[in-house]
PDB file of N, CA and C in Angstrom:
ATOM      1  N   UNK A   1       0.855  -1.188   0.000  1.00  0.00           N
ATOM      2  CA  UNK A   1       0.000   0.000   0.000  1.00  0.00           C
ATOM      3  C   UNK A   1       0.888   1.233   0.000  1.00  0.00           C
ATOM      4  N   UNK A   2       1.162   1.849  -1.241  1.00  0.00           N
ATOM      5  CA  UNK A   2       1.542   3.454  -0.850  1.00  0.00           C
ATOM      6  C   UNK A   2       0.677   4.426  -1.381  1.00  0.00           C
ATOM      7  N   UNK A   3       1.025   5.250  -1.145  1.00  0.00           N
ATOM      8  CA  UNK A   3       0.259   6.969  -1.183  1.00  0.00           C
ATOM      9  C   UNK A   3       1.698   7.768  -1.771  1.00  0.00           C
ATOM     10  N   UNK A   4       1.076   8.349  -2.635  1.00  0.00           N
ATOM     11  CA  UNK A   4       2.349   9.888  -3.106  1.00  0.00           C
ATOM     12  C   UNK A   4       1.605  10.704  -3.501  1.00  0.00           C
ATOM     13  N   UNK A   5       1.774  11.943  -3.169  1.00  0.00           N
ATOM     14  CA  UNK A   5       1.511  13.092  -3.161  1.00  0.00           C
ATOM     15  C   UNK A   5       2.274  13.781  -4.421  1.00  0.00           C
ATOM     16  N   UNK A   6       1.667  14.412  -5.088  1.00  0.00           N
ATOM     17  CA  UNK A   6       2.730  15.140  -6.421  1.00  0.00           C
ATOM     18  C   UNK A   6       2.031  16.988  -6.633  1.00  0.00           C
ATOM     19  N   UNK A   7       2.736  17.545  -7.337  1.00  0.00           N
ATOM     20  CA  UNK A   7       2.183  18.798  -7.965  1.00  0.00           C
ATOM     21  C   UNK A   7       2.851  19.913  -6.961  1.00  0.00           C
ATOM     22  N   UNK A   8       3.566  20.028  -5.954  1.00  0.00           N
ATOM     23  CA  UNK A   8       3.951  21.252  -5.427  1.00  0.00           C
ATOM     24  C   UNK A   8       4.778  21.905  -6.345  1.00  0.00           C
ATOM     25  N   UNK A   9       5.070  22.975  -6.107  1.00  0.00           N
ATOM     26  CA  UNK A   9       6.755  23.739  -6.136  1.00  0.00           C
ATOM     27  C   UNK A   9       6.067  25.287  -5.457  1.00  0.00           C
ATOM     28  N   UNK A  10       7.132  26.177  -6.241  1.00  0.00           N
ATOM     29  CA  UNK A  10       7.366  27.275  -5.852  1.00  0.00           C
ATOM     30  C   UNK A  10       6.140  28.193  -6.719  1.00  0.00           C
ATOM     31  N   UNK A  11       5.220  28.808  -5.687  1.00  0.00           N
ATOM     32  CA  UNK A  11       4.147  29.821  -6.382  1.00  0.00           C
ATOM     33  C   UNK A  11       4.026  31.292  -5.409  1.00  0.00           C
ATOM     34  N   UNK A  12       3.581  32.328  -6.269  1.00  0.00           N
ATOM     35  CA  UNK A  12       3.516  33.108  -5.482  1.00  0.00           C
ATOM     36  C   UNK A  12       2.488  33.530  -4.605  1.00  0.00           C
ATOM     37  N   UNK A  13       2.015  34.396  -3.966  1.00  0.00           N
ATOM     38  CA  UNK A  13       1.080  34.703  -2.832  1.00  0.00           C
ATOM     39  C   UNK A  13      -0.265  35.039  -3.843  1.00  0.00           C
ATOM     40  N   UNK A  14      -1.405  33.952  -3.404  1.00  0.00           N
ATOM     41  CA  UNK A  14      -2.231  34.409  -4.355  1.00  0.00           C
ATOM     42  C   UNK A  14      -2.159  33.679  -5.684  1.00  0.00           C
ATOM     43  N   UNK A  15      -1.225  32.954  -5.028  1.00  0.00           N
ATOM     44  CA  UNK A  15      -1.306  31.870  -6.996  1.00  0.00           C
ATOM     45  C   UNK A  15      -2.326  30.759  -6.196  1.00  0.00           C
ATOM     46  N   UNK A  16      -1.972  29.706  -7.350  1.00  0.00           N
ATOM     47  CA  UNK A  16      -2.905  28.858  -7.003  1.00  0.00           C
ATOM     48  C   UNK A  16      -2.139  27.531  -7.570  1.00  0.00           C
ATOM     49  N   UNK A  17      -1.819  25.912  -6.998  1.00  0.00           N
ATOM     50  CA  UNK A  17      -1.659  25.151  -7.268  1.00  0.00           C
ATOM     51  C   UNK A  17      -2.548  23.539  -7.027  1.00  0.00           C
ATOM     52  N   UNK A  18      -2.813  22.793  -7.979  1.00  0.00           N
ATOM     53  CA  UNK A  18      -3.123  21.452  -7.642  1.00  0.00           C
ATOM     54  C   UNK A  18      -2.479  20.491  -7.512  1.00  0.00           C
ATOM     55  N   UNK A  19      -2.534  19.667  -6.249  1.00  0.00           N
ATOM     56  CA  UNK A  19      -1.771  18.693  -5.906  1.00  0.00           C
ATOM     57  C   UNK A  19      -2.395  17.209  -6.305  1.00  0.00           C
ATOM     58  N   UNK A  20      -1.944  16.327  -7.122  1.00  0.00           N
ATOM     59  CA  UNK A  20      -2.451  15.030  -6.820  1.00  0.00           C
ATOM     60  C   UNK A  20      -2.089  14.411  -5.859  1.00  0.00           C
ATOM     61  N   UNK A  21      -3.387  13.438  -5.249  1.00  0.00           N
ATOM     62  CA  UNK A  21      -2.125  11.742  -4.731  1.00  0.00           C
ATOM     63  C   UNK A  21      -3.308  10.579  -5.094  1.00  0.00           C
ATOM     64  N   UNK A  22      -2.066   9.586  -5.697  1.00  0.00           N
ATOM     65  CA  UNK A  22      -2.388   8.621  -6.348  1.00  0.00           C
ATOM     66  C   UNK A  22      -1.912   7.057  -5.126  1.00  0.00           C
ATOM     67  N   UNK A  23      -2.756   6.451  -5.443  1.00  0.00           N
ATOM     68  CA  UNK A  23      -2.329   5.142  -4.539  1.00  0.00           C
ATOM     69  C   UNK A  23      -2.454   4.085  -5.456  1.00  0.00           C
ATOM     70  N   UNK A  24      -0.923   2.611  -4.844  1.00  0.00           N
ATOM     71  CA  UNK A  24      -1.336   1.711  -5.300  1.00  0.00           C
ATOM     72  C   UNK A  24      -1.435   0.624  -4.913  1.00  0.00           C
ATOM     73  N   UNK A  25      -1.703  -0.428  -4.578  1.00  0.00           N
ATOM     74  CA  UNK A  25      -1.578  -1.409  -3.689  1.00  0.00           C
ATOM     75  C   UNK A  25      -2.977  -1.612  -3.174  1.00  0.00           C
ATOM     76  N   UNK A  26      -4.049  -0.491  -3.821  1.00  0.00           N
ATOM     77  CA  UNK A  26      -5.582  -0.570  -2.910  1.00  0.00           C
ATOM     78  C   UNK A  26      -6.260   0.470  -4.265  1.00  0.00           C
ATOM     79  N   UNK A  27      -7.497   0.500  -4.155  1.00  0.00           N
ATOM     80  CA  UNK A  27      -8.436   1.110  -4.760  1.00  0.00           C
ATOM     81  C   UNK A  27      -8.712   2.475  -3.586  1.00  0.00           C
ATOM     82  N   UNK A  28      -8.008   3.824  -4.338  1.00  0.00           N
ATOM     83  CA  UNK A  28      -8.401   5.007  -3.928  1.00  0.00           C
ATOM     84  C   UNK A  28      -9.622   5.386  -3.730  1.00  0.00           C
ATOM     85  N   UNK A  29     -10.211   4.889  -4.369  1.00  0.00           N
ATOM     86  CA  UNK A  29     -12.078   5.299  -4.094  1.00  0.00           C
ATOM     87  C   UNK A  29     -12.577   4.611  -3.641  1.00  0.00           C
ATOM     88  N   UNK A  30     -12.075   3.691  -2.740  1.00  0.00           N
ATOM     89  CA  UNK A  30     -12.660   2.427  -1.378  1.00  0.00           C
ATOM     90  C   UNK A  30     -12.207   3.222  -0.157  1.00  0.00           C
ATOM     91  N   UNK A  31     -12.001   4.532  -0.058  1.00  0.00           N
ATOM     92  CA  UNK A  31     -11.367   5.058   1.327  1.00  0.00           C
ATOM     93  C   UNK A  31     -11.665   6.551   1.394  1.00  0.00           C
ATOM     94  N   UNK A  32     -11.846   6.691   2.515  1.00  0.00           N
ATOM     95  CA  UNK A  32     -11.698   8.028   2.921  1.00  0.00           C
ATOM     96  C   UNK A  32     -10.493   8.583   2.849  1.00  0.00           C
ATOM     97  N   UNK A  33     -10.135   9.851   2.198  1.00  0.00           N
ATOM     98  CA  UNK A  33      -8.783  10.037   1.766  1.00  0.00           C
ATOM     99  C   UNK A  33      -8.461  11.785   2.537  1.00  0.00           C
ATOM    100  N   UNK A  34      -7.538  11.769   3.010  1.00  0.00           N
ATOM    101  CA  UNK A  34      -6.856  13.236   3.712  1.00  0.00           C
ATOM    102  C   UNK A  34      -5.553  14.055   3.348  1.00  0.00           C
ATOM    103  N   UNK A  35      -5.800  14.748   3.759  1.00  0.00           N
ATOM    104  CA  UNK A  35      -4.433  16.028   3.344  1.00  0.00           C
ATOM    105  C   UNK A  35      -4.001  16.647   4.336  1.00  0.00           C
ATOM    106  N   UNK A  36      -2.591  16.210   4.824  1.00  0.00           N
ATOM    107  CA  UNK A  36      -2.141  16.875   5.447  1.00  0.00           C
ATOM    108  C   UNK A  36      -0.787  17.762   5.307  1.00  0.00           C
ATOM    109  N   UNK A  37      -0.660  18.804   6.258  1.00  0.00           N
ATOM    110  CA  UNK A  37       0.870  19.308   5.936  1.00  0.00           C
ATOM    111  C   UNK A  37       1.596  19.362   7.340  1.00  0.00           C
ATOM    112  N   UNK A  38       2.795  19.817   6.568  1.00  0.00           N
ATOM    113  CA  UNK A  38       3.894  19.856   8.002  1.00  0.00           C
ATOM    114  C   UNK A  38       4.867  20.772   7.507  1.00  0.00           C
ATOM    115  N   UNK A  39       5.106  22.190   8.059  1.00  0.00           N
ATOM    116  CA  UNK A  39       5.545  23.310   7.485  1.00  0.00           C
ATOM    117  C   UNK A  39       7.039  23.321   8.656  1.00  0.00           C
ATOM    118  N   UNK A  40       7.891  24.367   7.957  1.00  0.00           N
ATOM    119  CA  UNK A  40       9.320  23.789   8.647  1.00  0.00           C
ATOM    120  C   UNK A  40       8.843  24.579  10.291  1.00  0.00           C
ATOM    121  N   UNK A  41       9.740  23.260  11.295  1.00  0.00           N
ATOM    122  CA  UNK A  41       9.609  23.651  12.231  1.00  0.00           C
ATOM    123  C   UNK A  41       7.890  23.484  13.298  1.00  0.00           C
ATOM    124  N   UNK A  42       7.283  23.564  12.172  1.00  0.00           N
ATOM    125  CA  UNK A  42       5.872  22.857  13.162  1.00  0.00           C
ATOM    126  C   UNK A  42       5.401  21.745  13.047  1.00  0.00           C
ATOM    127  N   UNK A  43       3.872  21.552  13.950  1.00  0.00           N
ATOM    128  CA  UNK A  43       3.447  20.135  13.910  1.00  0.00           C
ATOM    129  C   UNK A  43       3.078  20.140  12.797  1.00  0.00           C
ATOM    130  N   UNK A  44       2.305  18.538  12.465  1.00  0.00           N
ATOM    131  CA  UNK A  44       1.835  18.327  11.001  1.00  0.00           C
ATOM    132  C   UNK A  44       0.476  18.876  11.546  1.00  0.00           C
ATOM    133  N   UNK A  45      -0.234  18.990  10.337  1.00  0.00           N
ATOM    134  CA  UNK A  45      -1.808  19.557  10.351  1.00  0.00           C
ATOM    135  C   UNK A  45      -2.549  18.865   9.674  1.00  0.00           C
ATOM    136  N   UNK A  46      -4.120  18.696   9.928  1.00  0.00           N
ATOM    137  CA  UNK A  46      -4.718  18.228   8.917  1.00  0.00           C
ATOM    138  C   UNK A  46      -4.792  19.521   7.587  1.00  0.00           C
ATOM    139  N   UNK A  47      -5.421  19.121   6.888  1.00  0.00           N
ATOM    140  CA  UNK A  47      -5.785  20.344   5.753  1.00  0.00           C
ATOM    141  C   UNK A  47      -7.358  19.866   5.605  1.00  0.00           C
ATOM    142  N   UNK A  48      -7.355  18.698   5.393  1.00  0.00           N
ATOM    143  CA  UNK A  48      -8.735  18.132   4.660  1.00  0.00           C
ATOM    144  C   UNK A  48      -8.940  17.020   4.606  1.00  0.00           C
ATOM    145  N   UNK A  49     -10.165  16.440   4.011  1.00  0.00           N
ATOM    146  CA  UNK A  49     -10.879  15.614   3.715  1.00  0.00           C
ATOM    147  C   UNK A  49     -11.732  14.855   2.475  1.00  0.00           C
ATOM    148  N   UNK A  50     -11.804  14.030   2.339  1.00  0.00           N
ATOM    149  CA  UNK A  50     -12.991  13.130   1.543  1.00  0.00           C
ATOM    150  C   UNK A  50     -13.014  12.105   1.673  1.00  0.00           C
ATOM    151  N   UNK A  51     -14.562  11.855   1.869  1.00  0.00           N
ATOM    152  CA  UNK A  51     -15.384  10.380   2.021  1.00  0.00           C
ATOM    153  C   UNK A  51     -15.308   9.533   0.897  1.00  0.00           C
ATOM    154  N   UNK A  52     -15.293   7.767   1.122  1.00  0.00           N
ATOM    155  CA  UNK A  52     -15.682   6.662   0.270  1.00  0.00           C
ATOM    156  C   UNK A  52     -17.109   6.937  -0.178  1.00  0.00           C
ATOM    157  N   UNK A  53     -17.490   7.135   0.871  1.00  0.00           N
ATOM    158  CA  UNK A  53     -19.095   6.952   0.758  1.00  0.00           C
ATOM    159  C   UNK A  53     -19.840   8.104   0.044  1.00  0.00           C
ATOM    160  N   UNK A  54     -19.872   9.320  -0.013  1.00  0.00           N
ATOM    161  CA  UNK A  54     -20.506  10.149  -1.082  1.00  0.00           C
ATOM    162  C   UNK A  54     -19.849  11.596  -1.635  1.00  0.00           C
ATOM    163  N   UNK A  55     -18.295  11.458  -1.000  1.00  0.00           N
ATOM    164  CA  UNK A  55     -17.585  12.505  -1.882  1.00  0.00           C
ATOM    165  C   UNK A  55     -17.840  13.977  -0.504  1.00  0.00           C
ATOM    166  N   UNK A  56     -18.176  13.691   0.292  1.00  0.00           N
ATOM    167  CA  UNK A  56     -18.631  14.844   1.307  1.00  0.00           C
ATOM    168  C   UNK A  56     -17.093  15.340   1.666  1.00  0.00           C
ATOM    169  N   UNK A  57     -16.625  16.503   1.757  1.00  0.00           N
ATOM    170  CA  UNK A  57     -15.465  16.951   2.360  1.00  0.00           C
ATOM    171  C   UNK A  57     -15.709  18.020   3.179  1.00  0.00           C
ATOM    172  N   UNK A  58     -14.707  17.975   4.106  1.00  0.00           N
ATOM    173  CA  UNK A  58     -13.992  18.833   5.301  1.00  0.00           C
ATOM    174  C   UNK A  58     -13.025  19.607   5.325  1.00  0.00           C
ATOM    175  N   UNK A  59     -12.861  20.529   5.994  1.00  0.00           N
ATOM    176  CA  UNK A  59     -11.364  21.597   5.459  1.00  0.00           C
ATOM    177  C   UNK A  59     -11.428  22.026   7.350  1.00  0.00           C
ATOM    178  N   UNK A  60      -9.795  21.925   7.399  1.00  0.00           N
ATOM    179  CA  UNK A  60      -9.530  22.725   8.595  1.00  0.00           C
ATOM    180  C   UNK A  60     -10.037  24.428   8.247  1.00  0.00           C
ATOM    181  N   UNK A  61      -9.740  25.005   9.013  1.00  0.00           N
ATOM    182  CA  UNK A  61     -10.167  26.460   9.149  1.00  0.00           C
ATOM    183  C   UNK A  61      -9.330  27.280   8.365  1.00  0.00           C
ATOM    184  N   UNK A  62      -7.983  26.459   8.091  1.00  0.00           N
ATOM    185  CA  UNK A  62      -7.123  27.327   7.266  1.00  0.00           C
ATOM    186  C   UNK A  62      -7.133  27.333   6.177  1.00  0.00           C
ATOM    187  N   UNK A  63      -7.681  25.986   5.668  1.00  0.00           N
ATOM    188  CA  UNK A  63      -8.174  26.192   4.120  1.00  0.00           C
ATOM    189  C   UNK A  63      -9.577  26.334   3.658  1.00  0.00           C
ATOM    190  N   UNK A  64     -10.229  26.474   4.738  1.00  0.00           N
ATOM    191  CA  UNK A  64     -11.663  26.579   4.441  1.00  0.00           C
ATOM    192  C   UNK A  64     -11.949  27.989   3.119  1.00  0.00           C
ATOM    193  N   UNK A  65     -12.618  27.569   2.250  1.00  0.00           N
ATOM    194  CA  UNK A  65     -12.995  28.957   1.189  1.00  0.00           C
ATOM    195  C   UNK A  65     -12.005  29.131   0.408  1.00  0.00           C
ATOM    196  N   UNK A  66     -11.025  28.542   0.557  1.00  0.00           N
ATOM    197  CA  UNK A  66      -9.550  28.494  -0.692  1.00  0.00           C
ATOM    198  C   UNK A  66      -9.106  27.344  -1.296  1.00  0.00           C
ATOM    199  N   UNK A  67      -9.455  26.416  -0.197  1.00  0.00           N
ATOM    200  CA  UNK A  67      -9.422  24.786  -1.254  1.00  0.00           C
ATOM    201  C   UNK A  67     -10.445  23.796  -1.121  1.00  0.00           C
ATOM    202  N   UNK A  68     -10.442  23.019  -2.230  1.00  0.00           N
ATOM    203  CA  UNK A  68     -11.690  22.047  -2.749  1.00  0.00           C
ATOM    204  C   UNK A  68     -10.309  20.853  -2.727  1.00  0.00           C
ATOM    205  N   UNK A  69     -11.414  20.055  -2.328  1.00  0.00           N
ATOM    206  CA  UNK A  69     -10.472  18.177  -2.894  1.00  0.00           C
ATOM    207  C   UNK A  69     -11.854  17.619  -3.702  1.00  0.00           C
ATOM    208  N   UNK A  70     -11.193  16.821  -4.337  1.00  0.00           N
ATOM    209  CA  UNK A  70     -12.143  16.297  -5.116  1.00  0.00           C
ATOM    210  C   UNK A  70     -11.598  14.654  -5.560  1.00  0.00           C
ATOM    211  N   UNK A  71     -12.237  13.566  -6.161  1.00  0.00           N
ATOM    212  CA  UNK A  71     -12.049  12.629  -6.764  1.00  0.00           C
ATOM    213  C   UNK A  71     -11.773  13.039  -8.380  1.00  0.00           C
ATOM    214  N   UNK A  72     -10.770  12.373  -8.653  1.00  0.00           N
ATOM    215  CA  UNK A  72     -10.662  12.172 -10.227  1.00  0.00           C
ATOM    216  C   UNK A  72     -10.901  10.592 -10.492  1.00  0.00           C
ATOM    217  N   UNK A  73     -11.809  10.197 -10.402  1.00  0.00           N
ATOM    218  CA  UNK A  73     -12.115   8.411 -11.040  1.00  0.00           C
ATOM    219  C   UNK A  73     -11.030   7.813 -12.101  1.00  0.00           C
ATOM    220  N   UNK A  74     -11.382   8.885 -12.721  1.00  0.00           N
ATOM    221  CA  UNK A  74     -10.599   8.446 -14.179  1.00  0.00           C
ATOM    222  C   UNK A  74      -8.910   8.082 -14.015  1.00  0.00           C
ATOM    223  N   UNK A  75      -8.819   8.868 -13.326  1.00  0.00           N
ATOM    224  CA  UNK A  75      -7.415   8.672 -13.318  1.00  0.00           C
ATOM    225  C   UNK A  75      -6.715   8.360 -11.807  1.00  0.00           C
ATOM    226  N   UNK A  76      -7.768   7.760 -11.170  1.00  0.00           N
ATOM    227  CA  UNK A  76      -7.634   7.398 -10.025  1.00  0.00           C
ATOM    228  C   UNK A  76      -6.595   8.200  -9.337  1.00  0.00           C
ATOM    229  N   UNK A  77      -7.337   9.520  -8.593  1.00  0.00           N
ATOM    230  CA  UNK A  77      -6.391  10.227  -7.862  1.00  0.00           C
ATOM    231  C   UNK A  77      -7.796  11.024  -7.048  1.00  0.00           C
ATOM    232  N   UNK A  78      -6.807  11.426  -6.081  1.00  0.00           N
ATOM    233  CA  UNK A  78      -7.363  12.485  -5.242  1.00  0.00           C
ATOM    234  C   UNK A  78      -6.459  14.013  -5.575  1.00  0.00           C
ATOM    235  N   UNK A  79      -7.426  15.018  -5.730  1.00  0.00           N
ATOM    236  CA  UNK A  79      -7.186  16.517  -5.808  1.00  0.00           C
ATOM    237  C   UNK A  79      -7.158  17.635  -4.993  1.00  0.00           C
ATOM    238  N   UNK A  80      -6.366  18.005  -4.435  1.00  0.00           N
ATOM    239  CA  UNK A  80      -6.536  18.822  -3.832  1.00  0.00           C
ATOM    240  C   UNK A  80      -5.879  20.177  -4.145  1.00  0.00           C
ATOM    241  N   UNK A  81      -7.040  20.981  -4.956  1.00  0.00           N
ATOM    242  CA  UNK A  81      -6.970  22.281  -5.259  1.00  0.00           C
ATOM    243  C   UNK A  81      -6.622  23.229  -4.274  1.00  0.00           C
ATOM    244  N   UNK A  82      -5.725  24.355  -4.458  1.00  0.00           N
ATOM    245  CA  UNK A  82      -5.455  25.300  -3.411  1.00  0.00           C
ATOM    246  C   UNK A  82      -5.087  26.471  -4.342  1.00  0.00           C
ATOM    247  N   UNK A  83      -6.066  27.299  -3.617  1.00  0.00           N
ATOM    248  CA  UNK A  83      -5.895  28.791  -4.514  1.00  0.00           C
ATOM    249  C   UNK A  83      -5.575  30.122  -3.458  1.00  0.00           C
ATOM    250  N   UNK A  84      -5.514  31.046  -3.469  1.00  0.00           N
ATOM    251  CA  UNK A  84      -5.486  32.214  -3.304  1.00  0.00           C
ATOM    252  C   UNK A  84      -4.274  32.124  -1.669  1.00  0.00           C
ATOM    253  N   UNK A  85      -3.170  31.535  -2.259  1.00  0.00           N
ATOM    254  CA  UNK A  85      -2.196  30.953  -1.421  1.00  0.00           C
ATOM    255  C   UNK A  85      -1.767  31.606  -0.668  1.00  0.00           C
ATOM    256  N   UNK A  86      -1.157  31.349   0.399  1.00  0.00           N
ATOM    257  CA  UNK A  86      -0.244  32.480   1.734  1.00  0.00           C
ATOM    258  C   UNK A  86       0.720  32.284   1.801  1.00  0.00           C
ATOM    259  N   UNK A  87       1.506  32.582   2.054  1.00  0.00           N
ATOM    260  CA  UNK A  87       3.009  32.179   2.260  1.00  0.00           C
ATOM    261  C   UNK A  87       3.090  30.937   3.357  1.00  0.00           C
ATOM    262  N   UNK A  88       1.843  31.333   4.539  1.00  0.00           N
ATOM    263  CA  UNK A  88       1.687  30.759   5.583  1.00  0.00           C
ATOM    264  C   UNK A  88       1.499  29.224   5.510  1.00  0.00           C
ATOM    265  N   UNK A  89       0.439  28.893   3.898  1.00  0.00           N
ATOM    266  CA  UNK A  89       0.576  27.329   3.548  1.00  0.00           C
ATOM    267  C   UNK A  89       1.984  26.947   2.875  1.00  0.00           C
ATOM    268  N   UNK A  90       3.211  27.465   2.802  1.00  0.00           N
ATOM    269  CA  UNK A  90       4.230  26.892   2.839  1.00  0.00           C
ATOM    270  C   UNK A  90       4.463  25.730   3.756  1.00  0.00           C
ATOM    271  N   UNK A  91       4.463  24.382   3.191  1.00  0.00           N
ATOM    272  CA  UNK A  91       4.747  23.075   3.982  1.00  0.00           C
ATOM    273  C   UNK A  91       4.874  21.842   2.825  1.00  0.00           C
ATOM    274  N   UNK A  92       5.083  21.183   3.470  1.00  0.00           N
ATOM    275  CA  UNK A  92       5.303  19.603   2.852  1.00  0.00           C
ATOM    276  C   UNK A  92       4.007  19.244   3.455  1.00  0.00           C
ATOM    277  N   UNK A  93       3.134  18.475   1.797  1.00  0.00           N
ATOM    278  CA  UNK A  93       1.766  18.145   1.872  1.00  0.00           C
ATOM    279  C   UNK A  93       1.483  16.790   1.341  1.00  0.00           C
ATOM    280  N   UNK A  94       1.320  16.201   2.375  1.00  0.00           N
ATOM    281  CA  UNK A  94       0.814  14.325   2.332  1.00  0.00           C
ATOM    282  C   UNK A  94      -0.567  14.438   1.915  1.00  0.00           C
ATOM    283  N   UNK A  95      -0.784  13.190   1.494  1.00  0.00           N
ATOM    284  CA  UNK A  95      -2.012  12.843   1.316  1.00  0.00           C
ATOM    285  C   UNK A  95      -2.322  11.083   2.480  1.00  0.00           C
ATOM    286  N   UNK A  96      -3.265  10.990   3.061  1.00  0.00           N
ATOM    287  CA  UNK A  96      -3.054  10.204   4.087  1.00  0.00           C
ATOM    288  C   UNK A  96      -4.252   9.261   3.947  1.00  0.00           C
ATOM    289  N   UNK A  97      -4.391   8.029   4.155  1.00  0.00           N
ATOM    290  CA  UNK A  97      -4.811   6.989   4.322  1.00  0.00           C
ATOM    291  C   UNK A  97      -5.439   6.122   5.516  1.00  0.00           C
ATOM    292  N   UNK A  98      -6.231   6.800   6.121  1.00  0.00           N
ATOM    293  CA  UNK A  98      -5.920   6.131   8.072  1.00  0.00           C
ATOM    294  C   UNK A  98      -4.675   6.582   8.237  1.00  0.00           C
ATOM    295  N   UNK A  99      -4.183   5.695   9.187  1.00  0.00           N
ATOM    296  CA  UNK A  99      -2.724   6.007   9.426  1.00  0.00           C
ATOM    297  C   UNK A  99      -1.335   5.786   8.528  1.00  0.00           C
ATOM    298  N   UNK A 100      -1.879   5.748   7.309  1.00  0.00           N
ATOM    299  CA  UNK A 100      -0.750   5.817   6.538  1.00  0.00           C
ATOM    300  C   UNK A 100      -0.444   6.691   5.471  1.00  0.00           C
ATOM    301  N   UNK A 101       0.235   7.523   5.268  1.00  0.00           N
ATOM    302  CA  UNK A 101       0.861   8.184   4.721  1.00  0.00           C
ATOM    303  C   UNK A 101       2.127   8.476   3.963  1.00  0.00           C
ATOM    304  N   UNK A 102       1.639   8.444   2.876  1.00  0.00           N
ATOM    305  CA  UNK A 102       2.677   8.631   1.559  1.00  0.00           C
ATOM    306  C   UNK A 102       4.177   9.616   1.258  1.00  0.00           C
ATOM    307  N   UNK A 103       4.769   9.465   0.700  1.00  0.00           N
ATOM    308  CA  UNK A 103       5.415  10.621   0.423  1.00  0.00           C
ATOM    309  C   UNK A 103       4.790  11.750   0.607  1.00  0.00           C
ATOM    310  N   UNK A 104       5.780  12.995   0.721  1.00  0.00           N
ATOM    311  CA  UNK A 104       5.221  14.686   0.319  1.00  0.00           C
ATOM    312  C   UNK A 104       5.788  14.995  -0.642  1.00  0.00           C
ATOM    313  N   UNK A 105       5.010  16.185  -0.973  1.00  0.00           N
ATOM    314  CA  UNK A 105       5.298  17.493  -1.622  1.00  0.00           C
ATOM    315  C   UNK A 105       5.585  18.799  -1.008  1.00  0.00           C
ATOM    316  N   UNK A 106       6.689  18.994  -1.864  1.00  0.00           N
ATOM    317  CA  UNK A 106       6.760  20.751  -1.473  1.00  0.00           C
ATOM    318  C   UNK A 106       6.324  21.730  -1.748  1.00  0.00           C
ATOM    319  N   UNK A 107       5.506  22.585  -1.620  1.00  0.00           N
ATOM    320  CA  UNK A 107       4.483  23.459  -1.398  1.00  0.00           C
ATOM    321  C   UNK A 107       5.253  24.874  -0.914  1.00  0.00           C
ATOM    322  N   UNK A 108       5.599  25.604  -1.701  1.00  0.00           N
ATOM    323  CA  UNK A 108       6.497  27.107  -1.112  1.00  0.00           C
ATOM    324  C   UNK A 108       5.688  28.464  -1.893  1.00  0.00           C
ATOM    325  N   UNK A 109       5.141  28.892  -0.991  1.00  0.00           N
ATOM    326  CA  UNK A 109       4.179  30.492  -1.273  1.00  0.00           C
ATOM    327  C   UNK A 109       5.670  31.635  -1.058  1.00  0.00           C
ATOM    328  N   UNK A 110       6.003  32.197  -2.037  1.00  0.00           N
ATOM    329  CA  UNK A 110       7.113  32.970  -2.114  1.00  0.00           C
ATOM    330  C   UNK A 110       7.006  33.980  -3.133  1.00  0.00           C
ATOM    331  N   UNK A 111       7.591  35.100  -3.022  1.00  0.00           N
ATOM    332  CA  UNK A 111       7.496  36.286  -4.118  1.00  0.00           C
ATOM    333  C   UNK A 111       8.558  36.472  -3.989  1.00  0.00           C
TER     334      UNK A 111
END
């Protein structure tokens, strides 16, 4: 079973990037799937959410109104859109499984 996370780099304040994560070893759309980060020097955080069961998602408070996750079927991935960026979401961003968790991405809000 792994998880990887892809799509960071370097954007500026107010840009906007999409992250995939793709799994293999299991069917991505048999699970509730999460996003988390871990920015230098702090704890990890959740970011978000989505359900097996009807696609319903959750957002911590910090991304609430700036990012959407979504299912891609087709290409078996999870999305997690992030727009109108802060410097402040600068972190390394997992995508998580229950307790398991994939590689990150780097994620840097910079001008």
């Amino acid at each position: 079973v792994q998880l990887q996370a892809s799509g960071g780099g370097l954007v500026q304040p107010g840009g906007s990037l999409r992250l995939s994560c793709a799994g293999s070893g299991f069917s991505l759309e048999d699970y509730n799937i999460g996003w988390l980060r871990q920015a230098p020097g702090k704890e990890r955080e959740g970011v978000g959410c989505i359900s097996s069961s009807d696609g319903t998602v959750a957002f911590a408070d910090s991304g609430k109104g700036r990012f959407t996750i979504a299912r891609d079927n087709a290409k078996r991935t999870v999305v997690l859109e992030m727009n109108n960026l802060k410097p402040e979401d600068t972190a390394v961003y997992y995508c998580a499984k229950g307790n398991s968790r994939g590689q990150g991405t780097l994620v840097t809000v910079s001008s």
